[in-house]
PDB file of N, CA and C in Angstrom:
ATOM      1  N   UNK A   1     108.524  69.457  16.634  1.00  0.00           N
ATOM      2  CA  UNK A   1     108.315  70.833  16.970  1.00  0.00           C
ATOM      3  C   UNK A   1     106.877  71.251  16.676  1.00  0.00           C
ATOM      4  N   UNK A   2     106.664  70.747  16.103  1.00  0.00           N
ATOM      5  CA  UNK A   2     104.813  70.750  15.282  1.00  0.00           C
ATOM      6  C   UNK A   2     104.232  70.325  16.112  1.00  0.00           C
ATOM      7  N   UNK A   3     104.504  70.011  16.939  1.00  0.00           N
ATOM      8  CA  UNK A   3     103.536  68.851  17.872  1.00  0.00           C
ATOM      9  C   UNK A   3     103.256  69.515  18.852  1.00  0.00           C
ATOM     10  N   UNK A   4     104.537  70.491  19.356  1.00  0.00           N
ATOM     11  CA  UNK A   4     104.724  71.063  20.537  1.00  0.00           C
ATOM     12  C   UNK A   4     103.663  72.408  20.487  1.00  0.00           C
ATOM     13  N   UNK A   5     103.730  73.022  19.051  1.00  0.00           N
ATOM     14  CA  UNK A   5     102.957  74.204  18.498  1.00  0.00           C
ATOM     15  C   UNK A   5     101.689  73.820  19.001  1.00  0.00           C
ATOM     16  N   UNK A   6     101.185  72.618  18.648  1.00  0.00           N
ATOM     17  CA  UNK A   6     100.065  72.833  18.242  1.00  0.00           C
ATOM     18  C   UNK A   6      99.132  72.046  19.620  1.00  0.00           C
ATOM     19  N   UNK A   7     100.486  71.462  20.771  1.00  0.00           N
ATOM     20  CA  UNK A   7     100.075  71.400  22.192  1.00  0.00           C
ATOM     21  C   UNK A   7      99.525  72.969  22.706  1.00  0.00           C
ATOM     22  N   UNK A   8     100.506  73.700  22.200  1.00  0.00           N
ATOM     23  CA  UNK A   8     100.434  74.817  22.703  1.00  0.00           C
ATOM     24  C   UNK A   8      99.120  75.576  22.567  1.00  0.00           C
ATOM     25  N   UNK A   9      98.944  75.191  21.347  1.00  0.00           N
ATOM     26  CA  UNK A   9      97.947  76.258  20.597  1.00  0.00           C
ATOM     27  C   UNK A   9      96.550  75.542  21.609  1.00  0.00           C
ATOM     28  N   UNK A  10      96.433  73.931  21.113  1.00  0.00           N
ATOM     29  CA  UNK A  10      95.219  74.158  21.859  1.00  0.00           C
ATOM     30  C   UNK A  10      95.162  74.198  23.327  1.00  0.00           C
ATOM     31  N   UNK A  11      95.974  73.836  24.290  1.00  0.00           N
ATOM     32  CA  UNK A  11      96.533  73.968  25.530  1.00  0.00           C
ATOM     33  C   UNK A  11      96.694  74.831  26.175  1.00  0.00           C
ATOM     34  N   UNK A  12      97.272  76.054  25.636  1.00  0.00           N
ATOM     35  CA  UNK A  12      97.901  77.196  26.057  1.00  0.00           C
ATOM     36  C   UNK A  12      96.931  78.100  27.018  1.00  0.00           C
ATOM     37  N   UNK A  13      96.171  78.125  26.611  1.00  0.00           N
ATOM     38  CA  UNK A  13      94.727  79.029  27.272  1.00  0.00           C
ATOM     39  C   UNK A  13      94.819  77.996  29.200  1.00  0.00           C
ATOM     40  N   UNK A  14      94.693  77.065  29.000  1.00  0.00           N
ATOM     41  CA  UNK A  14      94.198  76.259  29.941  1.00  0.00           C
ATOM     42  C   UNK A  14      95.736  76.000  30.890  1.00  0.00           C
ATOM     43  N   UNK A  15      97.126  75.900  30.060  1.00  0.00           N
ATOM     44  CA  UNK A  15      98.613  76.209  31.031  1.00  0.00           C
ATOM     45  C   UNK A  15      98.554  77.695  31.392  1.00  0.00           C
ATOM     46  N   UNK A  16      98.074  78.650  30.722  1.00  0.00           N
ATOM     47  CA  UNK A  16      98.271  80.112  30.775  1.00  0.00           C
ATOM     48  C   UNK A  16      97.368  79.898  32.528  1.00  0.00           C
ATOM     49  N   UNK A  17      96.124  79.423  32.532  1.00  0.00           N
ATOM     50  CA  UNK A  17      94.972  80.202  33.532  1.00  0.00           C
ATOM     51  C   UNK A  17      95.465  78.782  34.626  1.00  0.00           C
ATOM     52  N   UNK A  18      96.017  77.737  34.890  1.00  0.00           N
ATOM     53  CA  UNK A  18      96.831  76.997  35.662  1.00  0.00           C
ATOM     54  C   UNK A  18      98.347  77.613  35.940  1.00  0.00           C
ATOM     55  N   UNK A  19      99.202  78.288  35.363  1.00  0.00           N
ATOM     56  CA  UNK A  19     100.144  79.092  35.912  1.00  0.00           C
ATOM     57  C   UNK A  19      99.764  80.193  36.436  1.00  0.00           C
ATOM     58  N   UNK A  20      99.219  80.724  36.429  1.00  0.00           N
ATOM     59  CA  UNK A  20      98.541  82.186  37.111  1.00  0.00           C
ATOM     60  C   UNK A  20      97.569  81.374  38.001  1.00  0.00           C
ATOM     61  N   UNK A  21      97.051  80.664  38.638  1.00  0.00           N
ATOM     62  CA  UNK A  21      96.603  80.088  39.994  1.00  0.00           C
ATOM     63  C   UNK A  21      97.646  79.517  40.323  1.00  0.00           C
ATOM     64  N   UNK A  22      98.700  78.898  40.061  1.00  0.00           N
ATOM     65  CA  UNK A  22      99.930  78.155  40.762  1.00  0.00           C
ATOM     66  C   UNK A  22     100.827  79.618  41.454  1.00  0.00           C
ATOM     67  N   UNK A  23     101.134  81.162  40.203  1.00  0.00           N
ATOM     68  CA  UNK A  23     101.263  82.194  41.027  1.00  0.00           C
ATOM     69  C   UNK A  23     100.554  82.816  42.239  1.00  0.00           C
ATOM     70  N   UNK A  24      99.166  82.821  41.622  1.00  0.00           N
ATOM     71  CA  UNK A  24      98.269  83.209  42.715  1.00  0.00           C
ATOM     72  C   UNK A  24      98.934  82.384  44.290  1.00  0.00           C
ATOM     73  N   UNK A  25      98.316  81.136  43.996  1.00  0.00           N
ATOM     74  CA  UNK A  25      98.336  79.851  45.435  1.00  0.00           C
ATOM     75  C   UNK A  25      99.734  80.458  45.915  1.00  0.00           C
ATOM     76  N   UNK A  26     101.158  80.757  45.229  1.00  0.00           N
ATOM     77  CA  UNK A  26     102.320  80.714  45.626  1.00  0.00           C
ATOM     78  C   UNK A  26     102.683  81.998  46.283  1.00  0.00           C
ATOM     79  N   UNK A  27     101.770  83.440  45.851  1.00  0.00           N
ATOM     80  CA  UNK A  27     101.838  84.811  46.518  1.00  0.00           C
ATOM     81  C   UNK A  27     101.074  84.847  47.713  1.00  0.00           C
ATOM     82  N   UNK A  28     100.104  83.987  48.155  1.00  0.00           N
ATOM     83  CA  UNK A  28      99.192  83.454  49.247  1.00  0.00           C
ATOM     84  C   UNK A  28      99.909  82.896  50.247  1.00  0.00           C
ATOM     85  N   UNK A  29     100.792  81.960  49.677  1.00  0.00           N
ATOM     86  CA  UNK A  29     101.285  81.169  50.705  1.00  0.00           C
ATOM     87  C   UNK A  29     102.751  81.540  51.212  1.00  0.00           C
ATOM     88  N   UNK A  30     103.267  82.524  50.608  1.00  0.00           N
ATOM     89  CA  UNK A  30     104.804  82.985  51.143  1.00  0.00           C
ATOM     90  C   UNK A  30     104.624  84.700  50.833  1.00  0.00           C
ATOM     91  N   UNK A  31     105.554  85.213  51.856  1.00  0.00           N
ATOM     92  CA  UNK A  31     105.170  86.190  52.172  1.00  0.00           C
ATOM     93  C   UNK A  31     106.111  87.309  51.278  1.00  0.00           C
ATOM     94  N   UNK A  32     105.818  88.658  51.465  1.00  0.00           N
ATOM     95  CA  UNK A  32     106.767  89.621  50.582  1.00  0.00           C
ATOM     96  C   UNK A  32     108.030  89.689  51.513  1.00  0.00           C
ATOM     97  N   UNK A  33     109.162  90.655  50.815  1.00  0.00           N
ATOM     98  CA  UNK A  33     110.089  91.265  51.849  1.00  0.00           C
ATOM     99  C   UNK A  33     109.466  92.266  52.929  1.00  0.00           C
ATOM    100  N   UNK A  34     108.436  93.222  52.095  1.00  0.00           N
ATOM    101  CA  UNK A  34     108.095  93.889  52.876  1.00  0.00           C
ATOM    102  C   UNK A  34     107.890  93.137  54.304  1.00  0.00           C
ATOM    103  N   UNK A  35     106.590  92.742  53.938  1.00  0.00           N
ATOM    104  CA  UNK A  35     106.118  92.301  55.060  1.00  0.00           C
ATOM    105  C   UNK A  35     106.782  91.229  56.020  1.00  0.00           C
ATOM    106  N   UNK A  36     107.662  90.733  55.531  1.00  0.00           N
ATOM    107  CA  UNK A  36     108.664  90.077  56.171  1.00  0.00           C
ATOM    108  C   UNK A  36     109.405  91.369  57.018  1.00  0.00           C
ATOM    109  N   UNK A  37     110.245  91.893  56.812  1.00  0.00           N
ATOM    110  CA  UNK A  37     111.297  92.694  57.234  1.00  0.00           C
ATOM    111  C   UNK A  37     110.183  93.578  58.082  1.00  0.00           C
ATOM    112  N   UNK A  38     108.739  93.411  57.903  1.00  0.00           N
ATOM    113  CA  UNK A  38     107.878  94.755  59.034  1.00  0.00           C
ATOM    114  C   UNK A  38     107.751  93.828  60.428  1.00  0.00           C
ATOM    115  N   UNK A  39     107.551  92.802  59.962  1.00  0.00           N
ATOM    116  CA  UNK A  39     106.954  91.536  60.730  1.00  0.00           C
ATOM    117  C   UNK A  39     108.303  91.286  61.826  1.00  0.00           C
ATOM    118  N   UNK A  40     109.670  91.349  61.226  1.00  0.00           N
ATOM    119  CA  UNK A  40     111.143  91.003  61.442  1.00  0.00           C
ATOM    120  C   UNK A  40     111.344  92.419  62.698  1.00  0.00           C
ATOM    121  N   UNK A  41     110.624  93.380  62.024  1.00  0.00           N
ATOM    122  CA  UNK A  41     111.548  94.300  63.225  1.00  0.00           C
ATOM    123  C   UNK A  41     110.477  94.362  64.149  1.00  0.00           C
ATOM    124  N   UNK A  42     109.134  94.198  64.333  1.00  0.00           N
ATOM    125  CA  UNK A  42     108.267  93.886  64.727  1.00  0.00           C
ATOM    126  C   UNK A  42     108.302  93.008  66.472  1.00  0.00           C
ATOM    127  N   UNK A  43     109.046  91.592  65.665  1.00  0.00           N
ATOM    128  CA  UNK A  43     109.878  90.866  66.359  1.00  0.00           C
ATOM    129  C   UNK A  43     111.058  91.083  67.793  1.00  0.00           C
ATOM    130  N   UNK A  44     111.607  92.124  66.406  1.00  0.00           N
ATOM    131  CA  UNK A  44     112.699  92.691  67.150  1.00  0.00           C
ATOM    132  C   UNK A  44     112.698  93.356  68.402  1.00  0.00           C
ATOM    133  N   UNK A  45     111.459  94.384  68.730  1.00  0.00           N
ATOM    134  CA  UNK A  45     111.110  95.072  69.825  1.00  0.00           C
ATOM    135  C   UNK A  45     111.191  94.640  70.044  1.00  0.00           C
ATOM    136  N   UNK A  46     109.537  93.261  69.859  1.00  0.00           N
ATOM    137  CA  UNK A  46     109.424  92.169  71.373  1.00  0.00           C
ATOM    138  C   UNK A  46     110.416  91.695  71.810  1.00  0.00           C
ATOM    139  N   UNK A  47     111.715  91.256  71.532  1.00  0.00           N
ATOM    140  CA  UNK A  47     112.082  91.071  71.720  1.00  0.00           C
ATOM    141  C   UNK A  47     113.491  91.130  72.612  1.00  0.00           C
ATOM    142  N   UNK A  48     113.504  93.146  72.062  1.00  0.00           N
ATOM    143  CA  UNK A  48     114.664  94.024  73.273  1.00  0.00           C
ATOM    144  C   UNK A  48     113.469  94.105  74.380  1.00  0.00           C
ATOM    145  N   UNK A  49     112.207  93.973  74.280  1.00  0.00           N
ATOM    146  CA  UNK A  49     111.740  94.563  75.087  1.00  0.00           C
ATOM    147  C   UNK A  49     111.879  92.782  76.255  1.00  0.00           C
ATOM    148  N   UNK A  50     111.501  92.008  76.141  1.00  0.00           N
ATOM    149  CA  UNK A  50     111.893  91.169  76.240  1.00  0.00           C
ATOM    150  C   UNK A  50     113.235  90.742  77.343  1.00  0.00           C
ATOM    151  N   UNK A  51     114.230  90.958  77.047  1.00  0.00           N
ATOM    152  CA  UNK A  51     115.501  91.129  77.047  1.00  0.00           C
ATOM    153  C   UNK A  51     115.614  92.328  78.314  1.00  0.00           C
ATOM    154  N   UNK A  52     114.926  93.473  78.412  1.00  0.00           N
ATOM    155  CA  UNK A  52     114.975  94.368  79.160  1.00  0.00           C
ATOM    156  C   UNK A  52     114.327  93.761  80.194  1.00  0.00           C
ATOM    157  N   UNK A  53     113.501  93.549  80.011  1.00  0.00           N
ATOM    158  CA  UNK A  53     112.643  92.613  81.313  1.00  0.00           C
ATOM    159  C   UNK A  53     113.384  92.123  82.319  1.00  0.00           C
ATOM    160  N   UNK A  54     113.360  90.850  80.846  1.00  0.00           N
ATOM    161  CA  UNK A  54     115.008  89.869  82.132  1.00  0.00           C
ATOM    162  C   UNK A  54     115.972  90.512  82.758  1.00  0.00           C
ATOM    163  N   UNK A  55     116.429  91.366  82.140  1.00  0.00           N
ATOM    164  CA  UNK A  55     117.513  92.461  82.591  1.00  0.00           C
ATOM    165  C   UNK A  55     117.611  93.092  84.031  1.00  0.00           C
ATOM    166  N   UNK A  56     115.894  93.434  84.225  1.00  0.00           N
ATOM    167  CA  UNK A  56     115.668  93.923  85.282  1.00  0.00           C
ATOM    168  C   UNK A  56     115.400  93.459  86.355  1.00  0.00           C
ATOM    169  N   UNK A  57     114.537  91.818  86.169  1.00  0.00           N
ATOM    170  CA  UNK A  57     114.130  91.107  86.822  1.00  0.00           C
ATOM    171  C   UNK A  57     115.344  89.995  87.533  1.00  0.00           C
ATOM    172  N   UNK A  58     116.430  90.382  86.642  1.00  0.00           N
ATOM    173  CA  UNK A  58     117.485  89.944  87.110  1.00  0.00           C
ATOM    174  C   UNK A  58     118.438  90.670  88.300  1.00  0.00           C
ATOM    175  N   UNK A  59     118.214  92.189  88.076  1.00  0.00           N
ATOM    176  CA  UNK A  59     118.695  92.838  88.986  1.00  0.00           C
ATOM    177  C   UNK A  59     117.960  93.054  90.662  1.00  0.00           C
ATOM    178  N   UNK A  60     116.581  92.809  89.924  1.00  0.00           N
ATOM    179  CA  UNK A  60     115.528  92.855  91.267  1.00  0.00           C
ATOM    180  C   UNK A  60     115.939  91.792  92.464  1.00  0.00           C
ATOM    181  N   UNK A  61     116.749  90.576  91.294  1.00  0.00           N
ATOM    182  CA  UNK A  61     116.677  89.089  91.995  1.00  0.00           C
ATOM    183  C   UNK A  61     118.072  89.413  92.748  1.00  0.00           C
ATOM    184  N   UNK A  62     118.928  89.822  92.468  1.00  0.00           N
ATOM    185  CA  UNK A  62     120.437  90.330  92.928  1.00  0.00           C
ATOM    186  C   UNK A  62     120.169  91.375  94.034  1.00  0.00           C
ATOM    187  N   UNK A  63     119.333  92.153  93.755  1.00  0.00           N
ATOM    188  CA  UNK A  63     119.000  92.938  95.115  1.00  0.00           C
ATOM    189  C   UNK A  63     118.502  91.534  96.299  1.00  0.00           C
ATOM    190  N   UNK A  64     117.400  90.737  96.082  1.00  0.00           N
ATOM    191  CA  UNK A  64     116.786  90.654  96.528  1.00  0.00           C
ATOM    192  C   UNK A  64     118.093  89.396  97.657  1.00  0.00           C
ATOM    193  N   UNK A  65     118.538  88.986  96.597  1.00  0.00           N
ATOM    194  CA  UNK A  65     119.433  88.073  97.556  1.00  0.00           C
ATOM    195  C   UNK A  65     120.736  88.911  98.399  1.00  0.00           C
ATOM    196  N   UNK A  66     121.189  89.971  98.105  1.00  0.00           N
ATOM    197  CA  UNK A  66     122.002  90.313  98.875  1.00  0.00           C
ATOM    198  C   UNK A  66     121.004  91.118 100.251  1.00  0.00           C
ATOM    199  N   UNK A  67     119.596  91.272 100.329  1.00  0.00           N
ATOM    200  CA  UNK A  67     119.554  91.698 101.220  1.00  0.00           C
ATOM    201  C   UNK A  67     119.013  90.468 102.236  1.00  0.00           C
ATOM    202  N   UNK A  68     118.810  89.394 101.629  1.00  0.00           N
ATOM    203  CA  UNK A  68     118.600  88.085 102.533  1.00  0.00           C
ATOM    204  C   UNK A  68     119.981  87.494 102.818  1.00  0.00           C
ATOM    205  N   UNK A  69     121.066  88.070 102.204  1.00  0.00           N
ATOM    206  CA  UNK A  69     122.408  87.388 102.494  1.00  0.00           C
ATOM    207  C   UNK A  69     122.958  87.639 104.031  1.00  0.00           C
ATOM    208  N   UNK A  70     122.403  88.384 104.341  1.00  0.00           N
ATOM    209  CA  UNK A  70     122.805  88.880 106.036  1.00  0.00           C
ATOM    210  C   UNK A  70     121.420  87.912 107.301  1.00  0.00           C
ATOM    211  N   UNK A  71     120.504  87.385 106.482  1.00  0.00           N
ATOM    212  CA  UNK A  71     119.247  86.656 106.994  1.00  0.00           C
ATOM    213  C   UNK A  71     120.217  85.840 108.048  1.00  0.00           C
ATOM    214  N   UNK A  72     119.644  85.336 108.918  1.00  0.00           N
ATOM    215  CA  UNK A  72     120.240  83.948 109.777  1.00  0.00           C
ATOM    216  C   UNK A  72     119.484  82.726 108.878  1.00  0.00           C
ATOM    217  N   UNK A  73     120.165  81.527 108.376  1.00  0.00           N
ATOM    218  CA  UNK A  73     119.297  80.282 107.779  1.00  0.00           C
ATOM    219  C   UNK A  73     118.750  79.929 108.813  1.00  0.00           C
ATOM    220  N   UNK A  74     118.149  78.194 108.223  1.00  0.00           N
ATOM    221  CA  UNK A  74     117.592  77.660 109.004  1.00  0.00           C
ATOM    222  C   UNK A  74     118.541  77.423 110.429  1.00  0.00           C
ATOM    223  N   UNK A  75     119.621  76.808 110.264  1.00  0.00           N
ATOM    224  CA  UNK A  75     120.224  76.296 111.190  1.00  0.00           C
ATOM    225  C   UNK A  75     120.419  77.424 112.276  1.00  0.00           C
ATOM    226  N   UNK A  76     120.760  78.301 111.904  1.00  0.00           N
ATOM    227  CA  UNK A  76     120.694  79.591 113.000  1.00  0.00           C
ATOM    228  C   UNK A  76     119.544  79.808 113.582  1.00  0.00           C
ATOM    229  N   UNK A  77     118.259  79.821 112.746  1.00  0.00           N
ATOM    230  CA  UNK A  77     117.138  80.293 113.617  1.00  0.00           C
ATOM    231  C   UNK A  77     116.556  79.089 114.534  1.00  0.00           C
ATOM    232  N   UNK A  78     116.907  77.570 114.188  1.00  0.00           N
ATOM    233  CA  UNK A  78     116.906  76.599 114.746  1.00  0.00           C
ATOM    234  C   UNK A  78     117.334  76.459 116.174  1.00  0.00           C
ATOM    235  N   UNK A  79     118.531  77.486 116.070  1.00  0.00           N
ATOM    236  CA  UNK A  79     119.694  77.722 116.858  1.00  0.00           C
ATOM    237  C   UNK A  79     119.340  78.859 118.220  1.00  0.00           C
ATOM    238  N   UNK A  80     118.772  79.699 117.553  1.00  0.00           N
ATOM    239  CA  UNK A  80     118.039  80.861 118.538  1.00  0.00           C
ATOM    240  C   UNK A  80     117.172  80.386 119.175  1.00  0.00           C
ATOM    241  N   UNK A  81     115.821  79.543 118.022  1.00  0.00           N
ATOM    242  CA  UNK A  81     114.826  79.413 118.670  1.00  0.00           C
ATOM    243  C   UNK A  81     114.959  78.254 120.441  1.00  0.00           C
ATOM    244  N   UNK A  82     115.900  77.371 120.361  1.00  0.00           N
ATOM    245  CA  UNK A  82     116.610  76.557 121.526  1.00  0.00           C
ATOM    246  C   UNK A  82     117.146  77.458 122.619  1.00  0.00           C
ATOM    247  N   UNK A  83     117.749  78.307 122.047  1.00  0.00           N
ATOM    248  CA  UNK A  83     118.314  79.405 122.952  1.00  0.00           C
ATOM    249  C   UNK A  83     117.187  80.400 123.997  1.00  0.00           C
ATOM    250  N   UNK A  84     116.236  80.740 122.948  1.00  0.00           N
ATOM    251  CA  UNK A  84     115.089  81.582 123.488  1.00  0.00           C
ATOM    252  C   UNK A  84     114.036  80.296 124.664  1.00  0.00           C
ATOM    253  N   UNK A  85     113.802  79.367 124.068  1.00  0.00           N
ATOM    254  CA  UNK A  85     113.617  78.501 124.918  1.00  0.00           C
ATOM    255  C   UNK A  85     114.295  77.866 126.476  1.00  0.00           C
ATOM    256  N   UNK A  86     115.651  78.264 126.248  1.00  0.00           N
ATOM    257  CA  UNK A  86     116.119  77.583 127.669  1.00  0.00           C
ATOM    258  C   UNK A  86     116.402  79.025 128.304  1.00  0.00           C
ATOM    259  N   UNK A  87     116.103  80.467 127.537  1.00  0.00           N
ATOM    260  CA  UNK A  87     115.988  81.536 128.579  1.00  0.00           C
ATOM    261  C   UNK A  87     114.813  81.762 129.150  1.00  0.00           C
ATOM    262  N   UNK A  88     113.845  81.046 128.316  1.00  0.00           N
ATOM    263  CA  UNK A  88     112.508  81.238 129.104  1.00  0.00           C
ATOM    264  C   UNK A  88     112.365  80.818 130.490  1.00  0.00           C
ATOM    265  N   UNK A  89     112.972  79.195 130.088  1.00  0.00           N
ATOM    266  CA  UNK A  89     112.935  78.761 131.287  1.00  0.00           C
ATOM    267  C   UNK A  89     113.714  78.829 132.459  1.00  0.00           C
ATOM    268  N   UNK A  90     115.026  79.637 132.137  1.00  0.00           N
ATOM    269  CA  UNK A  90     115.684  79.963 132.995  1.00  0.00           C
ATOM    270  C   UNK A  90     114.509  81.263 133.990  1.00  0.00           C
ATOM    271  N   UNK A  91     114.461  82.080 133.411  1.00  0.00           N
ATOM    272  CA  UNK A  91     113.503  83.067 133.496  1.00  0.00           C
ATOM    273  C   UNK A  91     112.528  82.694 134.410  1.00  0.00           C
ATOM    274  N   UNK A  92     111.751  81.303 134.035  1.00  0.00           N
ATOM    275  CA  UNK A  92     110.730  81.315 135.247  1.00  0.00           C
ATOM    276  C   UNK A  92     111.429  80.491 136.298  1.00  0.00           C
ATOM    277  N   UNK A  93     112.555  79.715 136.303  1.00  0.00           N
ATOM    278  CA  UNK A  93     113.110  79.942 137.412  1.00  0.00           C
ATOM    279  C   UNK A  93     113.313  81.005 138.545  1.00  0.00           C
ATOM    280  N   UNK A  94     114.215  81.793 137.854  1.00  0.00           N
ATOM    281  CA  UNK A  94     113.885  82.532 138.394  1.00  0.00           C
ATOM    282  C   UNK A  94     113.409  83.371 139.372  1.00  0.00           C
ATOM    283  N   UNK A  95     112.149  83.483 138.413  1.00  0.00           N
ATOM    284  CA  UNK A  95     110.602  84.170 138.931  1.00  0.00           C
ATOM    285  C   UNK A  95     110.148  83.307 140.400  1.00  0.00           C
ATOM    286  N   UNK A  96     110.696  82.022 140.455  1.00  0.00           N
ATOM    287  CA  UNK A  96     110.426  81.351 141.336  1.00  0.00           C
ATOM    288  C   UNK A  96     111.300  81.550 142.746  1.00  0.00           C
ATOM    289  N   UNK A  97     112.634  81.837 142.360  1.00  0.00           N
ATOM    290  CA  UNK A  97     113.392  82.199 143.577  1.00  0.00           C
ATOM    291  C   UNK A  97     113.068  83.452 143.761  1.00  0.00           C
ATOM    292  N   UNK A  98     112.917  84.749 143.139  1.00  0.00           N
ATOM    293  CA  UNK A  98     113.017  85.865 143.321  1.00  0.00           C
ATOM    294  C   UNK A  98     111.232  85.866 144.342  1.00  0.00           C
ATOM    295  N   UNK A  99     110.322  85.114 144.488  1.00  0.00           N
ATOM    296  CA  UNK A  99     109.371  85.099 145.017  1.00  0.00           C
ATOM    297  C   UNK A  99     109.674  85.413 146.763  1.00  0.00           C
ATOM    298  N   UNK A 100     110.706  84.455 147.506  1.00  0.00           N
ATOM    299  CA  UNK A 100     111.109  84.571 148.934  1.00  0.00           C
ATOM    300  C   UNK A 100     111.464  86.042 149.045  1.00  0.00           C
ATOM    301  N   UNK A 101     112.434  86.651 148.047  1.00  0.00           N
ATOM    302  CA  UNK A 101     113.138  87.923 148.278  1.00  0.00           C
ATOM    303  C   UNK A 101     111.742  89.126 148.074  1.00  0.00           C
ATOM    304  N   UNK A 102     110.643  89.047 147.233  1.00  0.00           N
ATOM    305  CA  UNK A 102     109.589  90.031 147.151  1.00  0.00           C
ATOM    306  C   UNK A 102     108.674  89.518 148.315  1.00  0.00           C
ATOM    307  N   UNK A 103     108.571  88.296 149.232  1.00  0.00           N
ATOM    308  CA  UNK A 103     108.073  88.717 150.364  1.00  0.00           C
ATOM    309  C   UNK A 103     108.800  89.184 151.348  1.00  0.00           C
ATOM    310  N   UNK A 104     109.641  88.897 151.403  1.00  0.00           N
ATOM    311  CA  UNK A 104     110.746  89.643 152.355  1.00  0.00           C
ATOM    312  C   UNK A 104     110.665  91.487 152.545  1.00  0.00           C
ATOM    313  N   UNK A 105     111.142  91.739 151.298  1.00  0.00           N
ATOM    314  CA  UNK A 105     110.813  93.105 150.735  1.00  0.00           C
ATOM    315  C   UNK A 105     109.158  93.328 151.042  1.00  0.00           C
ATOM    316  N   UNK A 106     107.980  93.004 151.054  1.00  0.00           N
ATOM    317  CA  UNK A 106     107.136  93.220 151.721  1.00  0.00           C
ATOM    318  C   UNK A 106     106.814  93.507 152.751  1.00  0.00           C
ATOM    319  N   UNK A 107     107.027  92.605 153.484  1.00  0.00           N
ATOM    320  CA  UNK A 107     107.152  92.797 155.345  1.00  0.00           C
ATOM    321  C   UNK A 107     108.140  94.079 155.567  1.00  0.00           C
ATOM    322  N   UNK A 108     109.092  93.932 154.951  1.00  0.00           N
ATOM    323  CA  UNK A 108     110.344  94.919 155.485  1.00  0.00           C
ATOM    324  C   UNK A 108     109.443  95.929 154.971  1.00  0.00           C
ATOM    325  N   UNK A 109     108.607  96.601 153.726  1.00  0.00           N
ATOM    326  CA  UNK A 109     108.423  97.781 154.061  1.00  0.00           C
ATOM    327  C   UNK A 109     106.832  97.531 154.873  1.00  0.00           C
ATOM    328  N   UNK A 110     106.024  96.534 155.204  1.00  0.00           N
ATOM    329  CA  UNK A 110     105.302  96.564 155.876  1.00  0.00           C
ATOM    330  C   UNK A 110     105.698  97.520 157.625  1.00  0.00           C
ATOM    331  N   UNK A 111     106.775  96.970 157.579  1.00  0.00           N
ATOM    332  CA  UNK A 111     107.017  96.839 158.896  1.00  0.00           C
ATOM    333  C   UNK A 111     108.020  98.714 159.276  1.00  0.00           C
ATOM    334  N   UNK A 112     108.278  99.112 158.258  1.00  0.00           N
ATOM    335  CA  UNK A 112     109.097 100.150 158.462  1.00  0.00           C
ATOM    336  C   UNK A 112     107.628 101.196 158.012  1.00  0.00           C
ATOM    337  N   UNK A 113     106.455 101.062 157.953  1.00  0.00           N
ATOM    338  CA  UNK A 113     105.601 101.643 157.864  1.00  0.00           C
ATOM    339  C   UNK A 113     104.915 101.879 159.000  1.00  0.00           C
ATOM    340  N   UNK A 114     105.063 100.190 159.964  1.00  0.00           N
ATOM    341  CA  UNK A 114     104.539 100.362 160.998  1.00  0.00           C
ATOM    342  C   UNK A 114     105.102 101.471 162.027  1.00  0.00           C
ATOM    343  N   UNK A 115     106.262 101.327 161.986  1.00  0.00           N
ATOM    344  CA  UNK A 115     107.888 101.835 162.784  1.00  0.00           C
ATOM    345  C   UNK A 115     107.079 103.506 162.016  1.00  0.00           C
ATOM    346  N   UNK A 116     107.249 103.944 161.478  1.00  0.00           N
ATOM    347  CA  UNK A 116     106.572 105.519 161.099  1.00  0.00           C
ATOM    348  C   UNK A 116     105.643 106.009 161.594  1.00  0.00           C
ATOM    349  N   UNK A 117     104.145 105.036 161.942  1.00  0.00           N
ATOM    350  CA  UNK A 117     103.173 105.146 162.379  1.00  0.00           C
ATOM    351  C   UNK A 117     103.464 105.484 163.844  1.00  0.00           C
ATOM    352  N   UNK A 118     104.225 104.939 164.629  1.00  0.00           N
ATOM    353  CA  UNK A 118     104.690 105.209 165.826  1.00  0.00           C
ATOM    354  C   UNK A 118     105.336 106.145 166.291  1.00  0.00           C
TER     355      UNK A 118
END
């Protein structure tokens, strides 16, 4: 026990000012409640706020697909675009027969112009 005293005695100064830097180093390196629990709700916003985001960006995405849900896909517009194609060409068919009938219709009112003139 004498031994321990007299560690102490001359020691003590030098464990005293090494425990108070081991407190120091240890209040440095971990944090209070406070500042924990400021830091924690801190968090917390970011985090409803966060959460609200998705929330919304989720609803934007639900709009966004029910109004493409009525869209024609590919295969449909695949489908039109073939369609619009063989009316074209029906079309200038057509344009090709209806050519005899607009000279026809020419002469005829050529000719019922002449018939007036007279």
């Amino acid at each position: 026990m004498t031994d321990l005293l007299s560690f102490l005695q001359a020691y003590g100064g030098v464990l005293s000012l090494l425990g108070s830097l081991v407190i120091l180093l240890l209040s440095t390196k971990f944090v209070t409640k406070v500042d924990h629990d400021r830091s924690t709700e801190s968090l917390d916003g970011k985090f409803n706020r966060a959460i609200d985001k998705a929330d919304k960006i989720e609803d934007r995405v639900a709009a966004l697909e029910n109004e493409f849900r009525h869209l024609p896909d590919r295969g449909s517009v695949h489908t039109i675009q073939l369609s619009l194609s063989e009316l074209r060409g029906e079309m200038r068919a057509m344009g090709e027969q209806l050519k005899p009938v607009a000279a026809i219709s020419e002469r005829l009112q050529e000719f019922l112009l002449e018939q007036a003139r007279k």
